[in-house]
PDB file of N, CA and C in Angstrom:
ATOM      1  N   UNK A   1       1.395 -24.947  27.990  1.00  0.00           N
ATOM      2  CA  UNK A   1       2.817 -24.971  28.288  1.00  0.00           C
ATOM      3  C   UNK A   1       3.176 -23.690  29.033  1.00  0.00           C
ATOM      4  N   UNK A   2       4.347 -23.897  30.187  1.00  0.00           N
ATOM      5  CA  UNK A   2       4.497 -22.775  30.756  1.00  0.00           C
ATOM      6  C   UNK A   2       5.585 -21.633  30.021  1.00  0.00           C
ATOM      7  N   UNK A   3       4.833 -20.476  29.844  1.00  0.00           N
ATOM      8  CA  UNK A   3       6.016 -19.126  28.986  1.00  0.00           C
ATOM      9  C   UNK A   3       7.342 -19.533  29.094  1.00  0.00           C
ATOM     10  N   UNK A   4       8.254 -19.955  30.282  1.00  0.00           N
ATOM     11  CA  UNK A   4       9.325 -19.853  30.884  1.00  0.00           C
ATOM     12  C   UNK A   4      10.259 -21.375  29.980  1.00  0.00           C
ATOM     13  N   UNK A   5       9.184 -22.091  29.712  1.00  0.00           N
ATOM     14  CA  UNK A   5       9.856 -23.280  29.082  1.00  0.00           C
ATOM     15  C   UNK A   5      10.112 -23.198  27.702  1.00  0.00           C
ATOM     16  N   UNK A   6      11.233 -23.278  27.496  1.00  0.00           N
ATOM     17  CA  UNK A   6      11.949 -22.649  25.831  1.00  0.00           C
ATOM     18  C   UNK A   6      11.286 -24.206  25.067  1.00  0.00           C
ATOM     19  N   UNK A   7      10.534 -23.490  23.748  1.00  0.00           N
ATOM     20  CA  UNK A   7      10.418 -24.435  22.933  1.00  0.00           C
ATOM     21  C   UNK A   7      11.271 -25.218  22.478  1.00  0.00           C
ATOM     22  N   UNK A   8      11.137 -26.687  21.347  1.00  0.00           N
ATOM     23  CA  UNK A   8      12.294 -27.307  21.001  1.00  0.00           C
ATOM     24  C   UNK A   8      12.680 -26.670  19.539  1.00  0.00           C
ATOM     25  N   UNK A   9      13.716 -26.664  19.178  1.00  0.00           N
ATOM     26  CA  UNK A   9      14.204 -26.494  17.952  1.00  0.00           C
ATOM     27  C   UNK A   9      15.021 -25.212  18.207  1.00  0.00           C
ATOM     28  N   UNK A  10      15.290 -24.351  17.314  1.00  0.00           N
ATOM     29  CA  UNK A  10      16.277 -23.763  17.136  1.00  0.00           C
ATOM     30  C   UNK A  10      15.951 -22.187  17.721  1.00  0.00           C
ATOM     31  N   UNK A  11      16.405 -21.329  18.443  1.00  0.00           N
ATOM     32  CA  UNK A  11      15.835 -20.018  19.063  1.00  0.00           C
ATOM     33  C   UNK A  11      15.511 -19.126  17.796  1.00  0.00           C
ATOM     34  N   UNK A  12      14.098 -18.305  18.159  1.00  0.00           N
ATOM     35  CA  UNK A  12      13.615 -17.612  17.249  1.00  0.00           C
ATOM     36  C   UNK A  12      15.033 -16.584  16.917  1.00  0.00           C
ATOM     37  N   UNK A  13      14.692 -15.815  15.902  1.00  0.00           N
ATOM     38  CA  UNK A  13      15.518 -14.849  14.839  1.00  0.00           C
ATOM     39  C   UNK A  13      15.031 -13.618  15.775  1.00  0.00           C
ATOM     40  N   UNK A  14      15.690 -13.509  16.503  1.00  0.00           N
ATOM     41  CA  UNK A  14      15.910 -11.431  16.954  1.00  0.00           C
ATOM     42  C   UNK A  14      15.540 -10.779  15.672  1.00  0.00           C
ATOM     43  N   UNK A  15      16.282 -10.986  14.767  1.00  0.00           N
ATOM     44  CA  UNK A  15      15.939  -9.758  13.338  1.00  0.00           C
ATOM     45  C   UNK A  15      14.422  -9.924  12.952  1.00  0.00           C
ATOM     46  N   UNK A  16      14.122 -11.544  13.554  1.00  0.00           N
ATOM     47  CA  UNK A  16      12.784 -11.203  12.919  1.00  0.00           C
ATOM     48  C   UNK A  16      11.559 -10.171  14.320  1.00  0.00           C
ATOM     49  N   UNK A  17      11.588 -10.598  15.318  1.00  0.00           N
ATOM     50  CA  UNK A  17      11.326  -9.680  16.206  1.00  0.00           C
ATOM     51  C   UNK A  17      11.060  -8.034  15.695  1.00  0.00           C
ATOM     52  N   UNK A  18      12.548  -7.907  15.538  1.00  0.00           N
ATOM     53  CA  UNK A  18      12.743  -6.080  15.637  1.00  0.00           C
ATOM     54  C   UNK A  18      12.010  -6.075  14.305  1.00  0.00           C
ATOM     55  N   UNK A  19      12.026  -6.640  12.947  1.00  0.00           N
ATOM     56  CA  UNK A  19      11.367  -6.524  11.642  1.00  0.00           C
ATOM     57  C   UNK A  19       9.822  -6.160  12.015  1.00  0.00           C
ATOM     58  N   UNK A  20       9.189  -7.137  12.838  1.00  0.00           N
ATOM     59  CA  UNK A  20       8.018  -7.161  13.375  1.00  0.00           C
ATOM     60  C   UNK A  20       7.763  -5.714  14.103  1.00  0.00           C
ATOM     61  N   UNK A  21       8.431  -5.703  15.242  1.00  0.00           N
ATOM     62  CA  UNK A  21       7.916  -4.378  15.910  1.00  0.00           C
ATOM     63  C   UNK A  21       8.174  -3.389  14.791  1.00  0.00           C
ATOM     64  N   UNK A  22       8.572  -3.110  14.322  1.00  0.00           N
ATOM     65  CA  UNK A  22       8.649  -1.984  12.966  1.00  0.00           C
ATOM     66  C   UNK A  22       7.837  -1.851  12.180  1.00  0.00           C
ATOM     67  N   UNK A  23       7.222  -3.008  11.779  1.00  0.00           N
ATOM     68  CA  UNK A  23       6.612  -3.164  11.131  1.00  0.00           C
ATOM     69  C   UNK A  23       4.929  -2.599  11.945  1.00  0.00           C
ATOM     70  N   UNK A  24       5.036  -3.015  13.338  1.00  0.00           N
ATOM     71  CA  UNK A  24       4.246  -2.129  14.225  1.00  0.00           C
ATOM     72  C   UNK A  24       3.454  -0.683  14.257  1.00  0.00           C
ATOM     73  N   UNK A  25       4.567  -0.014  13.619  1.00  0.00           N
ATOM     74  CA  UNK A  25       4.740   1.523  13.234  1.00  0.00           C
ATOM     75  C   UNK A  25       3.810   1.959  12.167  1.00  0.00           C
ATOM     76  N   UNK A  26       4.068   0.693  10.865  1.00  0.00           N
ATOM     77  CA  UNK A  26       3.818   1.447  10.217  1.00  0.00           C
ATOM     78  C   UNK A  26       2.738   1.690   9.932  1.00  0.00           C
ATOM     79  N   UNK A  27       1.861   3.000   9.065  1.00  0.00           N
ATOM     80  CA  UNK A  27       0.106   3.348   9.172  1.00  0.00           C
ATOM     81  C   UNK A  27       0.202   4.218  10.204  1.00  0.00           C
ATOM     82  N   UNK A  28       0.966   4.925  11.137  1.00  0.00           N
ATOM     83  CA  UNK A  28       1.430   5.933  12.585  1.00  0.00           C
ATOM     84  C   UNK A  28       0.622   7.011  11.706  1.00  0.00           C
ATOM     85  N   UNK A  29       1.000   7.331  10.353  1.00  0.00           N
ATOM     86  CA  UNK A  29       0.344   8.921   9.740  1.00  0.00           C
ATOM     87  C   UNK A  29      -1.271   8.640   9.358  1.00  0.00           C
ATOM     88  N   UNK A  30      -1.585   7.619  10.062  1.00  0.00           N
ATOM     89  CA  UNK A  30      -3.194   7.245   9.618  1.00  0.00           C
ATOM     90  C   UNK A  30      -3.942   7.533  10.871  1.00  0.00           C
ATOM     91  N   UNK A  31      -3.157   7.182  12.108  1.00  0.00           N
ATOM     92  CA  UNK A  31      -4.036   7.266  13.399  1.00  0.00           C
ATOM     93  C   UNK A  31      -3.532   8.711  14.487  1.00  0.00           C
ATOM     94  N   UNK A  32      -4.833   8.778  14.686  1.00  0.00           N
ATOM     95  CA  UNK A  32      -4.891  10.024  15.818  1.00  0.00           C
ATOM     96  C   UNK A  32      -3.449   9.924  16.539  1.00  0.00           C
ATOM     97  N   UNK A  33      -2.658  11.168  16.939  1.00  0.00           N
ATOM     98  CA  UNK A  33      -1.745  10.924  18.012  1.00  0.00           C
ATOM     99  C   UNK A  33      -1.935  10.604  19.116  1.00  0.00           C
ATOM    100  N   UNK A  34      -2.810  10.743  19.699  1.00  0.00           N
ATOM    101  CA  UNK A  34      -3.034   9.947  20.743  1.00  0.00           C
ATOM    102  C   UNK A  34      -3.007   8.342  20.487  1.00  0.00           C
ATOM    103  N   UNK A  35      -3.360   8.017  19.829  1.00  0.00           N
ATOM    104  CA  UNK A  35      -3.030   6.382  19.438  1.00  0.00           C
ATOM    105  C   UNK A  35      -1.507   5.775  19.210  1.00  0.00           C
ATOM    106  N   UNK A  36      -0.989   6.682  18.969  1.00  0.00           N
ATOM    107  CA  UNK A  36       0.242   6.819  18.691  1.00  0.00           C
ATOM    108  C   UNK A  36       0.934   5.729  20.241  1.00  0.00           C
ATOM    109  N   UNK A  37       1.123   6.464  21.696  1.00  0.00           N
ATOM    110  CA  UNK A  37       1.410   5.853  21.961  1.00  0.00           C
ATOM    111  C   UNK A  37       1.557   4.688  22.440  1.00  0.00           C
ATOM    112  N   UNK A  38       0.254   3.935  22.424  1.00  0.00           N
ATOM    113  CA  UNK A  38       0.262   2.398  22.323  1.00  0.00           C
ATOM    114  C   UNK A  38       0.947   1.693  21.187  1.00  0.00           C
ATOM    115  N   UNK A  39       0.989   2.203  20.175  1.00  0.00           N
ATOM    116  CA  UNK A  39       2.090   1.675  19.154  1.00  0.00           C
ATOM    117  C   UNK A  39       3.466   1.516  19.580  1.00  0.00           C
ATOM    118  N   UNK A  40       3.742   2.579  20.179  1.00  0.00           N
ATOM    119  CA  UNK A  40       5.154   2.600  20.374  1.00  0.00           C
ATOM    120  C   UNK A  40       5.529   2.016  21.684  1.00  0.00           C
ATOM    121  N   UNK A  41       4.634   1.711  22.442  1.00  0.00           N
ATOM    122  CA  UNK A  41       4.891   0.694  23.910  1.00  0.00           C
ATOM    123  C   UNK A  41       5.029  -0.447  23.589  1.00  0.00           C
ATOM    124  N   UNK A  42       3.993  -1.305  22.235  1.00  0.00           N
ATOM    125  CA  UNK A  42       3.879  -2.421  21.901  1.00  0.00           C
ATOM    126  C   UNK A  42       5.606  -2.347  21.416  1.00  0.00           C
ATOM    127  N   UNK A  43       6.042  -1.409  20.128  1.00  0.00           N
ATOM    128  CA  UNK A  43       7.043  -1.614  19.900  1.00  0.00           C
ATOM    129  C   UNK A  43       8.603  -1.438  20.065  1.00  0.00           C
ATOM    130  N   UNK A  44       8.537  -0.777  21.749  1.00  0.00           N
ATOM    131  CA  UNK A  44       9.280  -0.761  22.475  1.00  0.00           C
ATOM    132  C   UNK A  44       9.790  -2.190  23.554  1.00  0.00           C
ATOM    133  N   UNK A  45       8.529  -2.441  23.591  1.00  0.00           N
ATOM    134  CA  UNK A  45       8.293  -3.948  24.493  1.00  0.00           C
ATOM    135  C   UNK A  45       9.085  -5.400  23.548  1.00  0.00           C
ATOM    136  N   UNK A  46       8.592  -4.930  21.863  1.00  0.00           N
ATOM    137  CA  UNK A  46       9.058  -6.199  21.262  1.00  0.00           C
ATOM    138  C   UNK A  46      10.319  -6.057  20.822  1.00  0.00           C
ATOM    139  N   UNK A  47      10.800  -5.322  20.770  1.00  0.00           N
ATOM    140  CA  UNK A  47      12.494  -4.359  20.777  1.00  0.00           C
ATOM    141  C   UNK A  47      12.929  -4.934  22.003  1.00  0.00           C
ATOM    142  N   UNK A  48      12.878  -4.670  23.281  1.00  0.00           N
ATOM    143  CA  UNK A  48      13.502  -5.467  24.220  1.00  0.00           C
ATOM    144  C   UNK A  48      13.238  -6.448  24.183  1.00  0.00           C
ATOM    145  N   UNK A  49      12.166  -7.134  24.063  1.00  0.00           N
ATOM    146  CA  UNK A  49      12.505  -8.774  23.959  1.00  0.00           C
ATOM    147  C   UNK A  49      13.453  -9.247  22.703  1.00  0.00           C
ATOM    148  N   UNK A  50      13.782  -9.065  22.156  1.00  0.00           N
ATOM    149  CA  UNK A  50      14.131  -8.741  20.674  1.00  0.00           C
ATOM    150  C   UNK A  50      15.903  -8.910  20.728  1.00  0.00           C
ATOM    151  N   UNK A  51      16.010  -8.010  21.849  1.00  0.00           N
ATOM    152  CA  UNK A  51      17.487  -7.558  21.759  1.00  0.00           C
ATOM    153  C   UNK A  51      17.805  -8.272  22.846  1.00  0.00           C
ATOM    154  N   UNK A  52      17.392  -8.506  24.008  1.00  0.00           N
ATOM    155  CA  UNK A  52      17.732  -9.628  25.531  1.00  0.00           C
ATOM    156  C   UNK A  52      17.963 -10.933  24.833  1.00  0.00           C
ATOM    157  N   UNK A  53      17.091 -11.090  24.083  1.00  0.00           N
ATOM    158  CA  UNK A  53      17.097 -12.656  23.798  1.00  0.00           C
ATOM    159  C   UNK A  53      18.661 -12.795  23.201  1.00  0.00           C
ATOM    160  N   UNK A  54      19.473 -11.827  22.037  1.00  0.00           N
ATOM    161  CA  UNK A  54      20.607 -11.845  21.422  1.00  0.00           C
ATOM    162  C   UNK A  54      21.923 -12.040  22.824  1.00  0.00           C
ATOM    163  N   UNK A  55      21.256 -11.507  23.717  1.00  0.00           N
ATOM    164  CA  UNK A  55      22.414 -11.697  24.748  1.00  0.00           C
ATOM    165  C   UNK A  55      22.283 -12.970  25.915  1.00  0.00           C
ATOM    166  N   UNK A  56      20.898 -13.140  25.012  1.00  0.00           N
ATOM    167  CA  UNK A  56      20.442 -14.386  26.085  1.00  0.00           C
ATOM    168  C   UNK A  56      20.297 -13.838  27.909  1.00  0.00           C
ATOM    169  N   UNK A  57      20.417 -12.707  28.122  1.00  0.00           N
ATOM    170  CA  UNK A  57      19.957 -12.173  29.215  1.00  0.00           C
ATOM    171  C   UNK A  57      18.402 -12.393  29.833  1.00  0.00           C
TER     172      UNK A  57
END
């Protein structure tokens, strides 16, 4: 199926999104800082999708 074509049923939960990328984070005091920032791109990335979708933008 193509990305662009909205599934059927009801639009995913934004809260659950941002819950998720947060949830991303956590274990940050376990890995090297340098690892660090791929964590926070992943959960910067799912934060904007996260929050566009609420405006439907």
């Amino acid at each position: 199926m193509h990305p662009d074509v909205p599934l059927p049923g009801p639009p995913p939960d934004p809260v659950d999104g941002i819950d998720r990328a947060l949830a991303g984070l956590d274990g940050l005091d376990q890995l090297e800082v340098v690892d660090h920032v791929a964590r926070f791109d992943i959960a910067h990335a799912a934060l904007t999708d996260a929050l566009t979708s609420i405006d439907k933008v």
